[in-house]
C-alpha atoms as a PDB file:
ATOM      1  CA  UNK A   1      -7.848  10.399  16.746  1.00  0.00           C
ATOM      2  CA  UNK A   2      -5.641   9.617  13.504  1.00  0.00           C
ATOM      3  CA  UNK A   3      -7.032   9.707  10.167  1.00  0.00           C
ATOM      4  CA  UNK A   4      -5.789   6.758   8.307  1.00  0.00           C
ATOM      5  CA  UNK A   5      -5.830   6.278   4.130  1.00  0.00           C
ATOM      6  CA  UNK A   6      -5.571   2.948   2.698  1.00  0.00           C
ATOM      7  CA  UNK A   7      -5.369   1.707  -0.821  1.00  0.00           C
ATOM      8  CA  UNK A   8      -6.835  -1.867  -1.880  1.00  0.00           C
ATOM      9  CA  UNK A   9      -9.408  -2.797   0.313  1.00  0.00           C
ATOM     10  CA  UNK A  10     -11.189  -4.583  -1.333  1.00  0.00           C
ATOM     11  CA  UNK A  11      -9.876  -8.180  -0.621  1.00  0.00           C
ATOM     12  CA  UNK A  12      -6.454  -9.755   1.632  1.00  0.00           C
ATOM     13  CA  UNK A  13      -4.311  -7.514   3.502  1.00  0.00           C
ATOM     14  CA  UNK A  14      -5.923  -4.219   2.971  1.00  0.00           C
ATOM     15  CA  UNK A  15      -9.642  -5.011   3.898  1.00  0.00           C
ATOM     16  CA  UNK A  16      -8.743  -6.647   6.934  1.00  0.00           C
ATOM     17  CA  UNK A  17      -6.370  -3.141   7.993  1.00  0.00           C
ATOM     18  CA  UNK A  18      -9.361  -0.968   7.400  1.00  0.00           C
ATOM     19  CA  UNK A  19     -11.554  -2.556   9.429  1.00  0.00           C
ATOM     20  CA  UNK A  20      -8.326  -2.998  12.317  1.00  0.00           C
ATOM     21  CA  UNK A  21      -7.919   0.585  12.216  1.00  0.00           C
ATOM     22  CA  UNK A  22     -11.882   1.293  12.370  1.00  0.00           C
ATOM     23  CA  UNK A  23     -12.627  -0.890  15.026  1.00  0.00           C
ATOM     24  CA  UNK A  24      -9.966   0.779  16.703  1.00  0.00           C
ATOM     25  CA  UNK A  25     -11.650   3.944  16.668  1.00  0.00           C
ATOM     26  CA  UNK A  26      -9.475   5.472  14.064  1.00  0.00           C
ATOM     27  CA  UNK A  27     -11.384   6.910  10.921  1.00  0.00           C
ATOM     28  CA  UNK A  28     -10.294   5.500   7.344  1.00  0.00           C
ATOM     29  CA  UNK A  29     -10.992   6.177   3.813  1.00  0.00           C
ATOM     30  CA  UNK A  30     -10.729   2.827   2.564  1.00  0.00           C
ATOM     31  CA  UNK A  31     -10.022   3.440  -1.684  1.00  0.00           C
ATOM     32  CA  UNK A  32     -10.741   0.500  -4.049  1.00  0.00           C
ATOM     33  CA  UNK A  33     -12.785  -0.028  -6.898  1.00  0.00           C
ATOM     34  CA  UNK A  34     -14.651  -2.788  -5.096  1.00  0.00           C
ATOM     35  CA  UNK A  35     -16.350  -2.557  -1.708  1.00  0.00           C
ATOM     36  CA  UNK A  36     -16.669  -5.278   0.575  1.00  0.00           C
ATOM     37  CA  UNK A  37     -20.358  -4.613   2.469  1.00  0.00           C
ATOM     38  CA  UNK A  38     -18.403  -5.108   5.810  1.00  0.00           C
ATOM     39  CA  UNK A  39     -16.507  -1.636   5.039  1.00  0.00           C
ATOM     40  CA  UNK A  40     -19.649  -0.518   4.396  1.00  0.00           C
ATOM     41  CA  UNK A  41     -21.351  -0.875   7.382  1.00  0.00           C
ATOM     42  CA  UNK A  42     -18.519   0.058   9.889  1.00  0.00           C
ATOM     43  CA  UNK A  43     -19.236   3.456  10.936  1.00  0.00           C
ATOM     44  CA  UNK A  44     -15.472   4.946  10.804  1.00  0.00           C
ATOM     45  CA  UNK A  45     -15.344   3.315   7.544  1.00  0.00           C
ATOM     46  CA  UNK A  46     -15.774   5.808   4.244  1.00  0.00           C
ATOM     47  CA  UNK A  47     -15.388   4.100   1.382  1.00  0.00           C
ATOM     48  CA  UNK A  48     -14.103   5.466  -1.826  1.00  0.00           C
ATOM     49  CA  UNK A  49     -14.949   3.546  -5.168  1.00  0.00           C
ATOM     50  CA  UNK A  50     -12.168   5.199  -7.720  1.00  0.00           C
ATOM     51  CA  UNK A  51      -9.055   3.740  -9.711  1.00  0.00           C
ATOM     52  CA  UNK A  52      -5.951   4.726  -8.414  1.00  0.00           C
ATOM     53  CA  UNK A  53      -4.788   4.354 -11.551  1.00  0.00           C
ATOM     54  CA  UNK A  54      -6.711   7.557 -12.601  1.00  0.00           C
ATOM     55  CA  UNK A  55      -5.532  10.804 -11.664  1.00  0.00           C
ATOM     56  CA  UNK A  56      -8.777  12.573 -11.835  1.00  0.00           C
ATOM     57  CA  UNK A  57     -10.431  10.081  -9.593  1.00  0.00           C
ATOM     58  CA  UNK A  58      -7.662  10.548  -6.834  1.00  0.00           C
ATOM     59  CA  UNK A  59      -8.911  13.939  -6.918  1.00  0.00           C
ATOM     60  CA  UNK A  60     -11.462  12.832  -4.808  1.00  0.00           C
ATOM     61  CA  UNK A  61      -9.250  11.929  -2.406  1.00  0.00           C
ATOM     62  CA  UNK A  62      -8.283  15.674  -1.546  1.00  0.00           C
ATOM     63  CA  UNK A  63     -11.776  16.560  -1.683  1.00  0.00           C
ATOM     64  CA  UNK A  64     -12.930  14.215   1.113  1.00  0.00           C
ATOM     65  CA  UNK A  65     -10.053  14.910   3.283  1.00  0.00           C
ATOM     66  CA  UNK A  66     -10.548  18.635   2.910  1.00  0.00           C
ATOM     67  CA  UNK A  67     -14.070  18.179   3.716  1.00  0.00           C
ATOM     68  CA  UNK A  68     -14.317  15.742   6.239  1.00  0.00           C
ATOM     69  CA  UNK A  69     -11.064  15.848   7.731  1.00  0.00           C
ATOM     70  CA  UNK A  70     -10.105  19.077   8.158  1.00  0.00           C
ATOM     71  CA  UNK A  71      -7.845  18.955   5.937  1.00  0.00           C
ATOM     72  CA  UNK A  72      -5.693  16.503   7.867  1.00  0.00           C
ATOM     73  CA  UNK A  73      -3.901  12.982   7.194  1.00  0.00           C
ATOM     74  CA  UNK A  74      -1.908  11.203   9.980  1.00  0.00           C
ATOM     75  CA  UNK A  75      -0.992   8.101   7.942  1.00  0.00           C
ATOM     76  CA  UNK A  76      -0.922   6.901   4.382  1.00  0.00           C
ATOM     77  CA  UNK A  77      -0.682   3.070   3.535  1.00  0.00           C
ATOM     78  CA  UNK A  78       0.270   2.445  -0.308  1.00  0.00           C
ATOM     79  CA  UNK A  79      -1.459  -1.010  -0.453  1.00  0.00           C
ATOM     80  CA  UNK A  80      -3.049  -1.850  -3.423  1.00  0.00           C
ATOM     81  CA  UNK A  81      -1.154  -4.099  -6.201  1.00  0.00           C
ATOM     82  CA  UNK A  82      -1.304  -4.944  -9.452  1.00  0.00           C
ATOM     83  CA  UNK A  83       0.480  -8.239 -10.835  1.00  0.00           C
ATOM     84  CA  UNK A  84       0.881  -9.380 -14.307  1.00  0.00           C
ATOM     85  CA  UNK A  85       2.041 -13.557 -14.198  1.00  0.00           C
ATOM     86  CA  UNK A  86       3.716 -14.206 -18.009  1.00  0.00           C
ATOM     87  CA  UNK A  87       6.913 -15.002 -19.258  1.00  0.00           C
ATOM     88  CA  UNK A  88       8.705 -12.111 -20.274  1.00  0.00           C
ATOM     89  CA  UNK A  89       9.177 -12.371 -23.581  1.00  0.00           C
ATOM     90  CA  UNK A  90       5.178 -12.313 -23.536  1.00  0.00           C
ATOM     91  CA  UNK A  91       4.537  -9.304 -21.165  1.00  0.00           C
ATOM     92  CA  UNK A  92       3.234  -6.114 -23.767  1.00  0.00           C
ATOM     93  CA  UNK A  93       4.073  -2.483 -22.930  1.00  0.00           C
ATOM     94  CA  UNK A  94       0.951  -2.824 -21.995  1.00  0.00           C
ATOM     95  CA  UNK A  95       1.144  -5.245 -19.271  1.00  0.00           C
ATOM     96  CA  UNK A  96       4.050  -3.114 -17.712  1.00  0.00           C
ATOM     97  CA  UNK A  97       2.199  -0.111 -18.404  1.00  0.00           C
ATOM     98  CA  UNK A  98      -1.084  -1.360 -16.029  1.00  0.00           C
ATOM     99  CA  UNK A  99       1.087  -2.759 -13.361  1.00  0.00           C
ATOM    100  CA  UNK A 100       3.018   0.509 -13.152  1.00  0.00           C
ATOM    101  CA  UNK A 101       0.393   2.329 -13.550  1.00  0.00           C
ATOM    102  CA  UNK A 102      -1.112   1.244  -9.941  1.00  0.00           C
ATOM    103  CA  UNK A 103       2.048  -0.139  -7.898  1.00  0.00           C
ATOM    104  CA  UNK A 104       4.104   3.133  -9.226  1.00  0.00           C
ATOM    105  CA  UNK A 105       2.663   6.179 -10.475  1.00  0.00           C
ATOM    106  CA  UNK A 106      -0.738   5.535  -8.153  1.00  0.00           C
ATOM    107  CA  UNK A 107       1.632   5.582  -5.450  1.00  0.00           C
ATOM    108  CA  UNK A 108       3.309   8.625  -6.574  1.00  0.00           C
ATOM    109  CA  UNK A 109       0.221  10.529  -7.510  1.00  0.00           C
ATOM    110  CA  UNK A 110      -1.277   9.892  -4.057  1.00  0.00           C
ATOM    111  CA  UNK A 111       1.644  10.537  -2.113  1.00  0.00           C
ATOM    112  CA  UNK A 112       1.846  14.294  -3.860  1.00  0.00           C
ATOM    113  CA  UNK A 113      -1.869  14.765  -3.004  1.00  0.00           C
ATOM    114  CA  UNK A 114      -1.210  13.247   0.723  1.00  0.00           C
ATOM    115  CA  UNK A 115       1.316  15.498   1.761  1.00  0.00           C
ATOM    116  CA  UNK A 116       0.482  19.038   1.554  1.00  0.00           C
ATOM    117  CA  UNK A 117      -2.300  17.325   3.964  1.00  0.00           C
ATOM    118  CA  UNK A 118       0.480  16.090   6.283  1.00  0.00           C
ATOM    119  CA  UNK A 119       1.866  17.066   9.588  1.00  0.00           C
ATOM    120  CA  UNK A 120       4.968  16.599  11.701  1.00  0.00           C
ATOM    121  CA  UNK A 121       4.691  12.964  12.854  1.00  0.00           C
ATOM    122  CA  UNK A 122       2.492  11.520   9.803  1.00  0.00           C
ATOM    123  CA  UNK A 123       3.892   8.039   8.418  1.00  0.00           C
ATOM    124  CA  UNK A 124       3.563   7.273   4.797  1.00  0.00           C
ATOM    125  CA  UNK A 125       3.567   3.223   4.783  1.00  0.00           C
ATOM    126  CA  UNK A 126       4.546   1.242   1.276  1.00  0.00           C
ATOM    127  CA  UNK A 127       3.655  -2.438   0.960  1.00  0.00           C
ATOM    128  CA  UNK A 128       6.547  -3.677  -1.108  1.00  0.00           C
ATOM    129  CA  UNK A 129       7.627  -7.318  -2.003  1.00  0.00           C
ATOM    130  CA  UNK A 130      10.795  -9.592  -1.462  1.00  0.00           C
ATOM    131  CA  UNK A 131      11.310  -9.528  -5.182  1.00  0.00           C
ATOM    132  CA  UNK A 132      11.441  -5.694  -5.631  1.00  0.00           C
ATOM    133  CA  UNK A 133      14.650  -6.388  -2.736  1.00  0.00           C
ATOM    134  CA  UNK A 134      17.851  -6.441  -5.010  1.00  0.00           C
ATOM    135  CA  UNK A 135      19.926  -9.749  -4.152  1.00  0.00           C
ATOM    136  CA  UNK A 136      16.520 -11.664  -2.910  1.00  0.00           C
ATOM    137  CA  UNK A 137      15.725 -15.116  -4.686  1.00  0.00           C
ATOM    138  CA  UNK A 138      13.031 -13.953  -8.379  1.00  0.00           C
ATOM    139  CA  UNK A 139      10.597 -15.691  -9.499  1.00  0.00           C
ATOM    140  CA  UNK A 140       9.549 -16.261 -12.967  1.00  0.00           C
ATOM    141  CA  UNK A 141       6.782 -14.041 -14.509  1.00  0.00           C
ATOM    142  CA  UNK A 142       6.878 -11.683 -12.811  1.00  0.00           C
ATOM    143  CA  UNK A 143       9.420  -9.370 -14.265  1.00  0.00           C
ATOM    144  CA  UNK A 144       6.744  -6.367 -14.309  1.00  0.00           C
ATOM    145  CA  UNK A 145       5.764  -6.854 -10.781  1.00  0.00           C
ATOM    146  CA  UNK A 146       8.699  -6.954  -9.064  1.00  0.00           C
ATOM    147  CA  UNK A 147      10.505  -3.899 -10.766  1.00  0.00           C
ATOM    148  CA  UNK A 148       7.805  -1.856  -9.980  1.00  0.00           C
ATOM    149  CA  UNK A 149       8.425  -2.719  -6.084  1.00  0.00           C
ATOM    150  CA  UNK A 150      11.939  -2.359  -6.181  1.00  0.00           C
ATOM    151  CA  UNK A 151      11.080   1.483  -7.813  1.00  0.00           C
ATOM    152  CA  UNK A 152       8.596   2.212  -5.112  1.00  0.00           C
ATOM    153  CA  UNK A 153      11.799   1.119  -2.437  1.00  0.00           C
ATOM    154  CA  UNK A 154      13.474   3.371  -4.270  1.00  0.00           C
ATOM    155  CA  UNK A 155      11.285   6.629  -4.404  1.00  0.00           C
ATOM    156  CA  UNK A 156      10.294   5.973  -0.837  1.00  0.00           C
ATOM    157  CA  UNK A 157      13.820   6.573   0.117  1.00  0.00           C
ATOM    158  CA  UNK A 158      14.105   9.682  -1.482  1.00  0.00           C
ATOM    159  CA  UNK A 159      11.322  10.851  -0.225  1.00  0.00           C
ATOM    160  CA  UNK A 160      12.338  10.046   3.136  1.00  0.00           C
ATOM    161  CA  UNK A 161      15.465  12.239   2.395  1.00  0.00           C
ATOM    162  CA  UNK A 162      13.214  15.571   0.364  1.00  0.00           C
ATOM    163  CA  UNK A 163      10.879  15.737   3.438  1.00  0.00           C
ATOM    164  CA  UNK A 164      13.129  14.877   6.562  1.00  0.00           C
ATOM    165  CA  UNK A 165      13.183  18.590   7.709  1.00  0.00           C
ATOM    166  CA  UNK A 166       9.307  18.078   8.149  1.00  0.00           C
ATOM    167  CA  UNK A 167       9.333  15.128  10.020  1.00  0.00           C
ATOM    168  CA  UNK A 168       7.101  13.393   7.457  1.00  0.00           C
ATOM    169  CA  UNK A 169       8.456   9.696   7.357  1.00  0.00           C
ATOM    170  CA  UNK A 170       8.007   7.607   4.466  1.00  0.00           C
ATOM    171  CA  UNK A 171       8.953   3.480   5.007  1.00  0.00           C
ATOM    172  CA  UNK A 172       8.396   0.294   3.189  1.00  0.00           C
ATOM    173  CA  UNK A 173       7.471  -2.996   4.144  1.00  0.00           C
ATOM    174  CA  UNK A 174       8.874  -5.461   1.895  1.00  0.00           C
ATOM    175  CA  UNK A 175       6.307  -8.566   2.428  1.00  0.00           C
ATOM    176  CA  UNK A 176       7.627 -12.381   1.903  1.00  0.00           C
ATOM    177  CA  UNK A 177       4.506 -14.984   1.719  1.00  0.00           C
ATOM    178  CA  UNK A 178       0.852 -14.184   3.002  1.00  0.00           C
ATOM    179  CA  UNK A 179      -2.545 -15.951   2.190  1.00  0.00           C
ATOM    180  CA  UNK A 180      -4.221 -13.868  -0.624  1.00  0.00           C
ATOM    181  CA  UNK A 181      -5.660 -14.108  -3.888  1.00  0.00           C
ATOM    182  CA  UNK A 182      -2.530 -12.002  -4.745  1.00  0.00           C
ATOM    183  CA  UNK A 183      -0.287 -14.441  -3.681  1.00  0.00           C
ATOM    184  CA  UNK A 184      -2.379 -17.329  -5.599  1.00  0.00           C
ATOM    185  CA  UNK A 185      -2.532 -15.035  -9.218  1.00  0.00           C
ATOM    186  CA  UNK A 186       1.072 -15.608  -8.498  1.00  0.00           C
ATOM    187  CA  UNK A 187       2.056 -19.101  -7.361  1.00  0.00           C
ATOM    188  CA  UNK A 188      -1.026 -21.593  -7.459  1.00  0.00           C
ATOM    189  CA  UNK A 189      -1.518 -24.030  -4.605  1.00  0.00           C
ATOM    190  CA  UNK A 190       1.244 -22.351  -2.802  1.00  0.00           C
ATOM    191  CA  UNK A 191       0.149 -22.373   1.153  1.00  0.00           C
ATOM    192  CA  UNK A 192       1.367 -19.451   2.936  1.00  0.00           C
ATOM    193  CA  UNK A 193       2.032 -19.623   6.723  1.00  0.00           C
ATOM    194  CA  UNK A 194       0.687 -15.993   7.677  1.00  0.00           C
ATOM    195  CA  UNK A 195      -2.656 -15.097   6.817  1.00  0.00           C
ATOM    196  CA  UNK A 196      -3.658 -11.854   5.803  1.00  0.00           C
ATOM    197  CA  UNK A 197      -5.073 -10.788   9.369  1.00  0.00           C
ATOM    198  CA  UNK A 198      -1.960 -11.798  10.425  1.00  0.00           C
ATOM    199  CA  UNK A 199       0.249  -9.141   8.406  1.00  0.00           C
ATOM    200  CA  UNK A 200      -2.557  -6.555   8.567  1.00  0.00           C
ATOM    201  CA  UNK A 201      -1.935  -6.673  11.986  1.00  0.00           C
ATOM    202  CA  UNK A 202       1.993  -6.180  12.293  1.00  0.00           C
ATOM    203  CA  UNK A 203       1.284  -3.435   9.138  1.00  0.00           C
ATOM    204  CA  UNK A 204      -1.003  -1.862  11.907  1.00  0.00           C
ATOM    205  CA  UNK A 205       1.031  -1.298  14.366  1.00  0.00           C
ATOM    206  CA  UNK A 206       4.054  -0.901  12.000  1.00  0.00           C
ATOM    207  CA  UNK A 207       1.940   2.301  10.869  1.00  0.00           C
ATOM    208  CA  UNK A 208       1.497   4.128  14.343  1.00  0.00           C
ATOM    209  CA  UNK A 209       4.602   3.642  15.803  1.00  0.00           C
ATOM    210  CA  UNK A 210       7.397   3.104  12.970  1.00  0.00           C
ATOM    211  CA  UNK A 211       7.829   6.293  12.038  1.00  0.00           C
ATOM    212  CA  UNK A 212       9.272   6.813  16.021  1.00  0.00           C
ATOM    213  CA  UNK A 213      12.375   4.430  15.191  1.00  0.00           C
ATOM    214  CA  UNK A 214      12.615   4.318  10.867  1.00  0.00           C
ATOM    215  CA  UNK A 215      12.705   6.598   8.243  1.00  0.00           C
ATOM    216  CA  UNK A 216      13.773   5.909   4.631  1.00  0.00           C
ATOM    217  CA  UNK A 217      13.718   1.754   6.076  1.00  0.00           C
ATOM    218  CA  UNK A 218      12.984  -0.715   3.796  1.00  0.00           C
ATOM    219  CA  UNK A 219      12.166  -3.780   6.152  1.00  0.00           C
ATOM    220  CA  UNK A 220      11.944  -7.053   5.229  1.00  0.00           C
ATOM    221  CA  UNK A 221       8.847  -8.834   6.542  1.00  0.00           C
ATOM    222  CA  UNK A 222       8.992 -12.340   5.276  1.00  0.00           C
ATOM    223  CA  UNK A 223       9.713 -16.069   7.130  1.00  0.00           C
ATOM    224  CA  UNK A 224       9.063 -17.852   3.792  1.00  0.00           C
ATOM    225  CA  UNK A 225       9.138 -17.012  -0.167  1.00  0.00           C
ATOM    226  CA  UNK A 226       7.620 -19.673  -2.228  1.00  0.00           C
END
């Protein structure tokens, strides 16, 4: 039985992992500030209401895993986003500063607080984007978005490097076009082709059995950009 932590559950990709995992008889804390009922209700399901954003609230992450868990996380699955859509010369410190905030330093914080909890064999899974890939095609508007996921490609392959000798693997999934209210903040009326079941199913099995072939991988998972 793996224990299984996933950010951004609330809505798309994430909320359809958590209850993939669950009703695979896996037990998940499922962290976002909103709570779908259906999490809810699924018995291997606990929810966590906190910002990411907010150190003292990811506190509460070690707390529950210390408590109910034993102590003990198999896999970690940076998911939750932020995206600001402006031209640049519009974009405040504090636009960069929010979308960091969660798709960098949230990532960072919970990562430190993961893997003290972490054994020989646990995966730490990023969700990345085609536009934090250096050389891919950029969009517009989104020069705070994408710089924060190329810096999470980055720090995910240093940490691959810093905690090799422990067998702890860290990998990101850089993710082309998917159905989700992410995807529509950013390009409106754009139709993907894969739905967000769809990924949260190759990000599922991606997360138990990557980690046996890739370590320090940034993979591109993406048949169309916008």
């Amino acid at each position: 039985m793996k224990n299984i932590i996933i950010t951004g559950t609330s809505r798309g990709i994430g909320y359809e992992m958590a209850l993939q995992f669950a009703n695979s008889g896996y037990q998940v804390l499922a962290i976002s500030r909103k709570i779908p009922q259906a999490l809810i209700e699924n018995q291997n399901i606990t929810c966590l209401s906190i910002d990411i954003s907010a150190e003292k609230d990811l506190e509460q992450v070690a707390k529950f895993v210390q408590e109910s868990w034993s102590g003990k996380v198999d896999v970690l699955i940076n998911n939750a986003g932020s995206l600001v859509n402006k031209p640049f010369e519009q974009i405040s410190s504090a636009d960069f500063l929010k979308v960091y905030q969660v798709n960098v330093f949230a990532v960072a914080a919970l990562t430190q607080i993961c893997i003290p909890l972490m054994q020989k064999g646990s995966h730490v899974v990023t969700i990345s984007s085609m536009g934090g890939i250096q050389g891919s095609m950029k969009f517009p508007g989104l020069a705070a978005y994408s710089s924060s996921k190329g810096a999470v490609i980055t720090l995910s392959e240093l940490l691959a490097e810093e905690y090799k000798e422990k067998e702890i693997a860290f990998n990101v999934l850089a993710l082309g076009a998917v159905q989700t209210e992410m995807l529509q903040e950013a390009f409106p009326g754009y139709e993907a082709p894969i739905s967000a079941k769809e990924m949260a199913d190759y990000i599922y099995n991606f997360a138990l059995t990557g980690n046996k072939y890739y370590n320090g991988k940034v993979l591109q998972v993406s048949s169309t950009t916008p």
